[in-house]
Protein backbone atom coordinates (compact mmCIF):
# COMPACT_ATOMS: atom_id res chain seq x y z
CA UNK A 1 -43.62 -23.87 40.95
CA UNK A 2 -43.38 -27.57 42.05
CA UNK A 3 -44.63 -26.94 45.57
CA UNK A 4 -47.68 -25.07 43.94
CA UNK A 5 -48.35 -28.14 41.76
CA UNK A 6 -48.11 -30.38 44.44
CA UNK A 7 -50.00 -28.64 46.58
CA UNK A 8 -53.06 -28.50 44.34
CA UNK A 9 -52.35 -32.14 42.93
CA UNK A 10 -52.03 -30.67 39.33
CA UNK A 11 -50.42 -32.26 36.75
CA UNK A 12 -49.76 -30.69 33.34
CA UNK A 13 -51.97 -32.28 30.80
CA UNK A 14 -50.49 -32.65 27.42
CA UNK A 15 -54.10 -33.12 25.74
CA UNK A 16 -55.17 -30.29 26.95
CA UNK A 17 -51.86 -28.35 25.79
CA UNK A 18 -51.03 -27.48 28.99
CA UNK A 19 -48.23 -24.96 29.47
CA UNK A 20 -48.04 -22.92 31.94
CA UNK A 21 -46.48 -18.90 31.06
CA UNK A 22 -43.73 -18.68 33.85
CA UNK A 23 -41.43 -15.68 32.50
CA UNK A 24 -42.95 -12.32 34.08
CA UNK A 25 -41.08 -10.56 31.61
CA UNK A 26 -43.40 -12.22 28.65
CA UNK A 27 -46.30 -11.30 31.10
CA UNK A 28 -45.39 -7.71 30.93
CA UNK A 29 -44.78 -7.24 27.34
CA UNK A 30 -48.26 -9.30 27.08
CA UNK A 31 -49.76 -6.10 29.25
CA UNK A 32 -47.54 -3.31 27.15
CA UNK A 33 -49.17 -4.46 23.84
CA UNK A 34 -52.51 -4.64 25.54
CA UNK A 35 -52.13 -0.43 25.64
CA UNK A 36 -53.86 -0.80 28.91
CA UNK A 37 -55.80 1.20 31.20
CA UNK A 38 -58.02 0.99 34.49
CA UNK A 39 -60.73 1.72 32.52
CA UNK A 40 -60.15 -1.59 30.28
CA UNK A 41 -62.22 -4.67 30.88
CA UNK A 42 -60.34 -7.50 30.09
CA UNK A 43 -61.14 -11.40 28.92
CA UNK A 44 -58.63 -13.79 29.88
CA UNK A 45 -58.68 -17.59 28.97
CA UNK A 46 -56.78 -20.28 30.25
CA UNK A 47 -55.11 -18.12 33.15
CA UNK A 48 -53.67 -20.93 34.53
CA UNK A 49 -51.33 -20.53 37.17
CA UNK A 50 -52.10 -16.53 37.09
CA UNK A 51 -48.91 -15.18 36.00
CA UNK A 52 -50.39 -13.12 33.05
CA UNK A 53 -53.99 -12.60 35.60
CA UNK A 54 -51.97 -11.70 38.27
CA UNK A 55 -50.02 -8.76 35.99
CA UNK A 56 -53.56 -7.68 34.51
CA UNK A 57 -55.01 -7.01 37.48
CA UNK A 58 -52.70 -4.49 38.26
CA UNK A 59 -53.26 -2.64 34.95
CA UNK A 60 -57.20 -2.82 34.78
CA UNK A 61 -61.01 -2.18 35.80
CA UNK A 62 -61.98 -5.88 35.58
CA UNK A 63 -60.87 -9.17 34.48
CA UNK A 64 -62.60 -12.14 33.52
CA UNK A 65 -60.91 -14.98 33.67
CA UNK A 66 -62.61 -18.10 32.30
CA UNK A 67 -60.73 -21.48 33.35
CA UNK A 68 -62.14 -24.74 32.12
CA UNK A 69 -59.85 -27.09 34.19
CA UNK A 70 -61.20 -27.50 38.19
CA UNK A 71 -57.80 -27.82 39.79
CA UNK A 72 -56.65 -24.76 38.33
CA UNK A 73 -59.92 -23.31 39.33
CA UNK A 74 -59.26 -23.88 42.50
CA UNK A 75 -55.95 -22.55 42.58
CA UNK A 76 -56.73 -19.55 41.05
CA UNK A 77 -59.91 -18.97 43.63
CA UNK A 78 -57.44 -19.53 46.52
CA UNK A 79 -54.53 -17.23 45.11
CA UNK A 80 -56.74 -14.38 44.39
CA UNK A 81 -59.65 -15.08 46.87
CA UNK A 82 -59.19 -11.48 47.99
CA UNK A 83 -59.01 -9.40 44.75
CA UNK A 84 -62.12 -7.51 44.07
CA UNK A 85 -61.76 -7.07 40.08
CA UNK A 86 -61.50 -10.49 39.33
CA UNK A 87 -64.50 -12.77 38.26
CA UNK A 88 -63.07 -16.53 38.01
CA UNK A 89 -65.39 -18.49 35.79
CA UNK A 90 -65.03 -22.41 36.08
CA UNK A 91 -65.81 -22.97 32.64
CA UNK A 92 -65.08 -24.44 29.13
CA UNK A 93 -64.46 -21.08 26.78
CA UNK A 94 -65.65 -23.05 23.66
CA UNK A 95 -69.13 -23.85 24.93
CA UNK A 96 -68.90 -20.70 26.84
CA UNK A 97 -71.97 -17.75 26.03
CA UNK A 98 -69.52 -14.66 26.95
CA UNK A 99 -71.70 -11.96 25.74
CA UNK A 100 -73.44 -12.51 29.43
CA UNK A 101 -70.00 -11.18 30.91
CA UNK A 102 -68.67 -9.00 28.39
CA UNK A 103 -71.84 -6.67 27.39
CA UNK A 104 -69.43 -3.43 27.46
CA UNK A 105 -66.29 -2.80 25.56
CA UNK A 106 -63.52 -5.61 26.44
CA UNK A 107 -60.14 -6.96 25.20
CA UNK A 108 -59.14 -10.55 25.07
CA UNK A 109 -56.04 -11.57 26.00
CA UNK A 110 -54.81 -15.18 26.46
CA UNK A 111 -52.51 -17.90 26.69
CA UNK A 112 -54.23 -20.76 25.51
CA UNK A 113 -53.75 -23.97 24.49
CA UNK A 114 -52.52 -23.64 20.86
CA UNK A 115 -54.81 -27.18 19.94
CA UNK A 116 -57.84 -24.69 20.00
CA UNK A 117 -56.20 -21.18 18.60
CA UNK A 118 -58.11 -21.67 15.58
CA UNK A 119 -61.76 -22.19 17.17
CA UNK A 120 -60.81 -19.03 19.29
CA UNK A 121 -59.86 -16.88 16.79
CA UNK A 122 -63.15 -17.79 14.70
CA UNK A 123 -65.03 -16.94 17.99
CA UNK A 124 -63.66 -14.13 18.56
CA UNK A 125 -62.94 -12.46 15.29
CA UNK A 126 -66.32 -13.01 13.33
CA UNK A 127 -68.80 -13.55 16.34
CA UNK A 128 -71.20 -11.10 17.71
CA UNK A 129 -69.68 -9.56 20.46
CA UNK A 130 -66.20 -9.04 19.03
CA UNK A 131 -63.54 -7.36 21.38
CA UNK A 132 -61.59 -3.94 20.35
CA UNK A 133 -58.12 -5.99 20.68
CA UNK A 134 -56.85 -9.53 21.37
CA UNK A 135 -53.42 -9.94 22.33
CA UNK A 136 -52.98 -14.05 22.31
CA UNK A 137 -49.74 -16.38 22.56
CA UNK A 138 -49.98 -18.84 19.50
CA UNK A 139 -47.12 -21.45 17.83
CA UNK A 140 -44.48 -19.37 15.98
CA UNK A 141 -45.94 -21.33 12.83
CA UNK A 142 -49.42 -19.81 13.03
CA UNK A 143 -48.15 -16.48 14.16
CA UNK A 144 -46.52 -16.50 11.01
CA UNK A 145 -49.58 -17.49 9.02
CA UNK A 146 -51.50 -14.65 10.78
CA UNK A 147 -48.58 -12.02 9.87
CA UNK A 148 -49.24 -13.63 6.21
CA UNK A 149 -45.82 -14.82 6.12
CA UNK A 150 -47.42 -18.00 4.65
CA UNK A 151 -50.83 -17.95 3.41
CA UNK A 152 -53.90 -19.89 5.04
CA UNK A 153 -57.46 -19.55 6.68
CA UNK A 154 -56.16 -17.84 10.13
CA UNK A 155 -54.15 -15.39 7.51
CA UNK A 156 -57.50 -14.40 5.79
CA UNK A 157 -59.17 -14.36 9.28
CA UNK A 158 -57.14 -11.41 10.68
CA UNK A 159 -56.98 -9.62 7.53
CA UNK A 160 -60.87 -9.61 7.18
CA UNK A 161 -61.44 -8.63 10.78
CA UNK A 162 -58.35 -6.39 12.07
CA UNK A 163 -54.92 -5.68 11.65
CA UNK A 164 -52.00 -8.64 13.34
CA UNK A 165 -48.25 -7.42 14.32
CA UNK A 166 -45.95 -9.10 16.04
CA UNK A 167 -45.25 -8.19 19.38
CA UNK A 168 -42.35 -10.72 20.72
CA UNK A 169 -40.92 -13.96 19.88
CA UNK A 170 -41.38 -16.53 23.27
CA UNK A 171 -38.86 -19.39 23.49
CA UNK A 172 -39.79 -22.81 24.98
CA UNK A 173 -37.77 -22.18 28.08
CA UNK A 174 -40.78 -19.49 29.44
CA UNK A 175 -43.57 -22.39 30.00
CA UNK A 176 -43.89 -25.08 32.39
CA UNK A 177 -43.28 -27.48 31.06
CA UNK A 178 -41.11 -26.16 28.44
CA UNK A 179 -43.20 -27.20 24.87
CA UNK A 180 -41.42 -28.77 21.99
CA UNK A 181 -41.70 -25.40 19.69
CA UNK A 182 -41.21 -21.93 20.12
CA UNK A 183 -43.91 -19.21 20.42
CA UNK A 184 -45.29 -15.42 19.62
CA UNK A 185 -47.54 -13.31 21.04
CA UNK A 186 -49.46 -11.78 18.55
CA UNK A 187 -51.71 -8.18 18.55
CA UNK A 188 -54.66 -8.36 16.71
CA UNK A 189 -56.63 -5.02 16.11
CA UNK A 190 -59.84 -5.12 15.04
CA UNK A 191 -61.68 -2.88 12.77
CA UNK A 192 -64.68 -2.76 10.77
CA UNK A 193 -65.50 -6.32 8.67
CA UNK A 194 -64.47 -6.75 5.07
CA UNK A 195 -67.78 -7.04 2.77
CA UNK A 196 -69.04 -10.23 2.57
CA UNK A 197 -66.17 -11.50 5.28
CA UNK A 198 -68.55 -14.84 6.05
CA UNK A 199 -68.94 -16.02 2.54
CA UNK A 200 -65.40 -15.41 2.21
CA UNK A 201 -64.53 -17.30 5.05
CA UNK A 202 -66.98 -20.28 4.03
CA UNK A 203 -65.39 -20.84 0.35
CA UNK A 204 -61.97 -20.38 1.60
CA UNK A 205 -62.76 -23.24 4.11
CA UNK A 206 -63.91 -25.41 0.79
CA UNK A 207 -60.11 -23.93 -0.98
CA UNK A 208 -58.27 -24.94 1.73
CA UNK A 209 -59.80 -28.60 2.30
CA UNK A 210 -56.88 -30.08 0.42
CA UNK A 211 -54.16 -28.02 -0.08
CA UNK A 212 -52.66 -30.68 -2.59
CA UNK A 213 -55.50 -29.81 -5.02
CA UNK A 214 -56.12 -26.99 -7.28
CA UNK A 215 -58.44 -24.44 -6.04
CA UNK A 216 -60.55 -24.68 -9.10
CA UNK A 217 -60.89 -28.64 -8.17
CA UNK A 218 -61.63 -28.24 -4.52
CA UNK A 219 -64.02 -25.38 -5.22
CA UNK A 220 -65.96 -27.45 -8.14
CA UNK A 221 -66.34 -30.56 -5.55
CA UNK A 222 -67.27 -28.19 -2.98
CA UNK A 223 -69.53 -25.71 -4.23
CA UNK A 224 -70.83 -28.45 -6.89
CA UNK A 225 -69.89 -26.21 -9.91
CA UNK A 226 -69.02 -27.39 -13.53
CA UNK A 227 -65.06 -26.63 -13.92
CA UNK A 228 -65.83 -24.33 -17.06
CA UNK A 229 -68.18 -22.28 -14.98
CA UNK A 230 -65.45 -21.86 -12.77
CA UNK A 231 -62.96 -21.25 -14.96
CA UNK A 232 -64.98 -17.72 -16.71
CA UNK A 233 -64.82 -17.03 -13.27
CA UNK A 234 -61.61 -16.97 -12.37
CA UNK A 235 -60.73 -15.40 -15.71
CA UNK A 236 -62.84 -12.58 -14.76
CA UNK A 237 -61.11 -12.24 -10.99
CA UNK A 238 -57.81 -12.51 -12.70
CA UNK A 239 -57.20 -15.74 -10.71
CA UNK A 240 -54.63 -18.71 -12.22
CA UNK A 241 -57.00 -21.46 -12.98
CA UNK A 242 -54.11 -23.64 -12.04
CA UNK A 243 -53.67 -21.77 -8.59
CA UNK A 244 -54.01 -23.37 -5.21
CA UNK A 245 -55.73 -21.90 -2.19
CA UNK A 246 -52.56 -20.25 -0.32
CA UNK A 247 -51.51 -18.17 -3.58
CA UNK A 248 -54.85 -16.13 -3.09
CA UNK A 249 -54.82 -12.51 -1.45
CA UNK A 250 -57.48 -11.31 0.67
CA UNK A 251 -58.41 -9.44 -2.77
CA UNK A 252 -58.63 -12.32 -4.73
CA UNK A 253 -61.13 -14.28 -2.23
CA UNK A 254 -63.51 -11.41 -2.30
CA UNK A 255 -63.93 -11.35 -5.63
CA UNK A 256 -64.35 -15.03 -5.62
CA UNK A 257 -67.00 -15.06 -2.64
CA UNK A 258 -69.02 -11.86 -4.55
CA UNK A 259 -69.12 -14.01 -7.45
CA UNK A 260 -70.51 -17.42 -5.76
CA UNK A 261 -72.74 -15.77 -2.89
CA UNK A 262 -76.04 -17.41 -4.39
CA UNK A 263 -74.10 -20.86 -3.88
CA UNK A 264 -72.12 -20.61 -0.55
């Protein structure tokens, strides 16, 4: 591992959440829940050092691997220079237009930086080119909030677009360098979108924006709604007018966003 860093001059950049997967074994459980084949195209981010790439191109037709910093570009382009069912994209994921490279059926799987999980999963979960499955390490906290274990936008995210399990717990002692906090790889099916997922999405965004607050409160500041309006509202939904934003099910939001569509 050292020599390899050395060799390419990287260093491990703690703004960019750099830590590289180094336990195989993670890899291959990565690849189990993954269910798959060599007729799978798969979208990789952040491949980093090419542990998890290295394992997928084993098990697949194709993988896309899209790496935004150039060093690890570079790596990656030397270690695999030879492998025909790789295309290495030097590239930023987030500014990224990946329906050029994924216009067929594709997974995503991924170990990326957890500062951006939540930009990735919006991406991903509610754009227009959706994959069939993401399997994708995140911190143990949000693979708990995605589970629903406690409640928050990334909870109501996979409940509107799929279906999240669990697939392992990953300790600190599998990256290089070893993070402060422990992670979980996550398996995120994807079905058909809830009704009026987007408006959801927006108004729980507005719930959310202070978690201090009362939903009612946030959502009359938000939405620019009298209280009392509000308040009929929530009577109707069946909704605690003293509730906050994380005591809401995926029911209770709907009803919400069907009710306020003409002002989200």
């Amino acid at each position: 591992m050292q020599s390899i860093l050395q060799k390419y001059n990287i260093h491990p950049s703690k703004l960019r959440g750099q830590n590289f997967l180094i336990n195989k074994g993670i890899a291959e459980k990565i690849i189990n829940a993954g269910e798959l084949s060599k007729k799978d195209t798969v979208l990789e981010i952040g491949p980093g050092l090419g542990v998890l790439t290295e394992k997928l191109l084993e098990n697949v037709k194709k993988v896309i691997a899209v790496e935004k910093d150039k060093k690890l570009y570079e790596l990656l382009k030397d270690r695999f220079r030879n492998i025909k069912n790789l295309e290495l994209i030097d590239a930023d994921i987030l500014s990224l237009d990946t329906k050029h490279y994924t216009q067929n059926a594709y997974k995503l799987i991924a170990n990326i930086p957890y500062n951006i999980t939540g930009r990735i999963l919006r991406i991903f979960l509610s754009g227009d080119n959706p994959p069939s499955m993401i399997v994708i390490m995140v911190q143990h906290e949000v693979g708990e909030k995605l589970l629903g274990k406690s409640r928050g936008m990334l909870t109501l995210l996979a409940e509107l677009y799929g279906k999240a399990e669990r697939v392992c717990n990953v300790s600190a002692g599998s990256f290089y360098p070893a993070p402060k906090i422990d992670s979980m790889v996550i398996k995120l099916t994807l079905g058909i979108p809830k009704l009026h997922s987007e408006e959801v999405l927006k108004i729980a965004k507005i719930g959310f924006s202070q978690r201090r607050k009362k939903l009612l409160s946030n959502l009359s500041t938000g939405l620019k709604l009298d209280k009392k309006k509000l308040r009929e509202a929530f009577l109707e939904c069946g909704i605690n007018e003293n509730a906050r934003a994380e005591e809401l099910s995926k029911s209770d939001w709907l009803k919400l966003a069907e009710k306020f569509l003409k002002y989200i």
